[in-house]
Each structure stands twice: as structure tokens, then as C-alpha cells.
Protein backbone atom coordinates (compact mmCIF):
# COMPACT_ATOMS: atom_id res chain seq x y z
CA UNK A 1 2.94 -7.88 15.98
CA UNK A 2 4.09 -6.30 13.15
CA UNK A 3 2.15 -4.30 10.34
CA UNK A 4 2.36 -7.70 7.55
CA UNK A 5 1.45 -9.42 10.21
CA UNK A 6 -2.21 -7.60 11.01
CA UNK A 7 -5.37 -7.88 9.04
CA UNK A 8 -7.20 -4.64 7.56
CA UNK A 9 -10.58 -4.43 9.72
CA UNK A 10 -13.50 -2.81 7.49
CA UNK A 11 -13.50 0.54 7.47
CA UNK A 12 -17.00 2.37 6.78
CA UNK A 13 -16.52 5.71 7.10
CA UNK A 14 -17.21 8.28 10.11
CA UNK A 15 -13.51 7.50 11.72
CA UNK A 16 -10.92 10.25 11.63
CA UNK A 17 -7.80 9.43 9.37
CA UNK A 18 -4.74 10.08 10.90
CA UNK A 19 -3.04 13.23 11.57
CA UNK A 20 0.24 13.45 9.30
CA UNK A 21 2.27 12.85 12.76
CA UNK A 22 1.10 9.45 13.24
CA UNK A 23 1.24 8.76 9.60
CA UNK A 24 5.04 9.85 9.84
CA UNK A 25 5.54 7.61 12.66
CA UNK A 26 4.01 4.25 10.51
CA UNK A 27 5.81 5.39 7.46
CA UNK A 28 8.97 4.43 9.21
CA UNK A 29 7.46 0.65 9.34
CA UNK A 30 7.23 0.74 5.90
CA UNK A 31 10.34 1.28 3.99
CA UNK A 32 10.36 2.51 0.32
CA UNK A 33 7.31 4.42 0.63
CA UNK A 34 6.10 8.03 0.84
CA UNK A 35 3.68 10.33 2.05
CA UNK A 36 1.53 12.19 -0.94
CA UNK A 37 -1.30 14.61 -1.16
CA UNK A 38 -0.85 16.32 2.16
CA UNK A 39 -0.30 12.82 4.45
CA UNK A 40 -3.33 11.59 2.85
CA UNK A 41 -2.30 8.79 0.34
CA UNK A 42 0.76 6.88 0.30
CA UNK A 43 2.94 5.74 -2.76
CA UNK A 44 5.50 3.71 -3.64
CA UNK A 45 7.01 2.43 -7.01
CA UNK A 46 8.47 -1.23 -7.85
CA UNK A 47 11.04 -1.73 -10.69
CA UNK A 48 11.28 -4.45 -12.57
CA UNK A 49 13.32 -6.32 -15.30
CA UNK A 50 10.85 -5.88 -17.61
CA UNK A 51 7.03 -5.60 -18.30
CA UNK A 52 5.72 -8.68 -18.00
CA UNK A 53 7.40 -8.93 -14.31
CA UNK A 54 5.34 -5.63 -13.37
CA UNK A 55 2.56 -7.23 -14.79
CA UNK A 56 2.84 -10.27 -12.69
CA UNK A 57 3.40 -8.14 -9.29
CA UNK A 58 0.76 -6.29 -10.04
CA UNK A 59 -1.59 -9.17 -10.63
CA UNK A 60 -0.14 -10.08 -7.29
CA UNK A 61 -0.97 -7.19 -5.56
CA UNK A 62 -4.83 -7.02 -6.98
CA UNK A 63 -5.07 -10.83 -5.41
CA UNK A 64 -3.88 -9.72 -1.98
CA UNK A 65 -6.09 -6.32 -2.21
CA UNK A 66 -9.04 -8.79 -2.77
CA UNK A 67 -7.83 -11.19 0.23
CA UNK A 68 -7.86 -7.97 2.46
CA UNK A 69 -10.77 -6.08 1.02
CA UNK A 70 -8.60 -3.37 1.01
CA UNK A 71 -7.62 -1.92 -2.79
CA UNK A 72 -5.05 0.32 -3.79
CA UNK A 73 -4.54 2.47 -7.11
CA UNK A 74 -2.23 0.63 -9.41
CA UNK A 75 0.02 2.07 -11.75
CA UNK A 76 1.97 0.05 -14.43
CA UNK A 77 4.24 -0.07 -17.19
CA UNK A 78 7.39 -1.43 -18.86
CA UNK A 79 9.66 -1.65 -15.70
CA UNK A 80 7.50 -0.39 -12.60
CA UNK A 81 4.55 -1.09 -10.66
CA UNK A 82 3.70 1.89 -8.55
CA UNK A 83 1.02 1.39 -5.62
CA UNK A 84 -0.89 4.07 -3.90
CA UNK A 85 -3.13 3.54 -1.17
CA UNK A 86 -5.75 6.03 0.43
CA UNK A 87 -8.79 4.70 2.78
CA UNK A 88 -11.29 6.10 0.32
CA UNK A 89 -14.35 6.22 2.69
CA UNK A 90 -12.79 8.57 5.18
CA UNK A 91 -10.17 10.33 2.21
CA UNK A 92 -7.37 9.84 4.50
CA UNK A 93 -4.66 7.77 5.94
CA UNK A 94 -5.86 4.67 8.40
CA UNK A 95 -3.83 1.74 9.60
CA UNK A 96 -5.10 -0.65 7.35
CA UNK A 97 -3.39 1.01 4.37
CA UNK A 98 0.03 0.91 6.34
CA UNK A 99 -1.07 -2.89 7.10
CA UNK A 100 -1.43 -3.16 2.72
CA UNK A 101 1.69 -0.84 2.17
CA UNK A 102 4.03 -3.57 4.62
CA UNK A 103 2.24 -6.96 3.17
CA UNK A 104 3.25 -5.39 -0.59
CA UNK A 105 6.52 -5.08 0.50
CA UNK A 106 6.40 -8.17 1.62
CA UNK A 107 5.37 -9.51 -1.35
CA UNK A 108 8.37 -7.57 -3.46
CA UNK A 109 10.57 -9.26 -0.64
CA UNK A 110 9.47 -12.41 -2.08
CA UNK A 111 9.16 -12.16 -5.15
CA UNK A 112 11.55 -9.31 -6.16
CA UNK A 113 11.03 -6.26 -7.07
């Protein structure tokens, strides 16, 4: 099963995030995005036509963050959308924000980006 494919299971703290080795390794699932802050956070950045567009994939993104109950830090202006995501309860890397990173790109897929 692949990453878009997996839900995000509820993380409440007390779990280690992962080392930046296995965060390398699920960064290749993921294309377009990148490791930040020390493999802690991950980031990517959508262009777009124009504002509005970002807007709208943006909007997108917030809707599936509230499906997953898993939210990312949103960046957005004329052009882009960038997306960062960081399991804030542990202030590390887990799965589920790999599983938000490839459903995002899914939605770009879809959607363009």
C-alpha cells in the first residue's frame, strides 16, 4: 500500500520521531519535497497561475488536513502554496506526515499545481 493510500493514526505524544535516515528513505516516496529544520519538518512549495488558484489548493489542503486530523503549516501568496508538515506533539518527523505530504501531492496531481 502506498503512502496516499494509508490513513494518519492519532498521534499523542511519547513516540520517538524518526531518525533523519528513515525520514530520507520516505522522502523518496514523496517527490517535490524536502527535509527542513534538521529532518524534523518537511516542506514543499506549489506554483500556481495565479492567486486565487493558490487560494483554492490551499483551501483544499485545510479540508483534507481536517479529514485526516492531521494539519500542516500553510504558506500562501500570489503564485504558491507552500506546505510544511511537522508531528507537533512529538516535534519531529512520523509517518503520518509522509502519509499528508503524498495525499497533497496527490491532490496537486489532480488538480494542478
Amino acid at each position: 500500500m502506498g503512502l496516499a493510500e494509508k490513513a494518519c493514526v492519532p498521534c499523542r505524544g511519547g513516540v520517538a520521531g524518526l531518525t533523519a535516515d528513515e525520514a530520507e528513505r520516505l522522502l523518496a516516496d514523496v517527490p517535490g519535497w524536502t527535509l527542513e529544520e534538521g529532518a524534523t519538518r518537511i516542506r514543499r512549495t506549489f506554483r500556481f497561475k495565479d492567486f486565487a488558484t493558490a487560494m483554492a489548493f490551499a483551501r483544499r489542503v485545510g479540508d483534507l488536513a481536517e479529514q485526516e486530523g492531521h494539519h500542516p503549516d500553510i504558506g500562501l501568496g500570489w503564485g504558491y502554496c507552500s506546505v510544511a508538515f511537522r508531528t507537533h506533539k512529538i516535534g519531529a518527523l512520523h509517518e503520518n506526515d509522509f502519509i499528508m505530504a503524498a495525499k497533497v501531492n496527490a491532490l496537486a496531481d489532480a488538480g494542478g499545481s
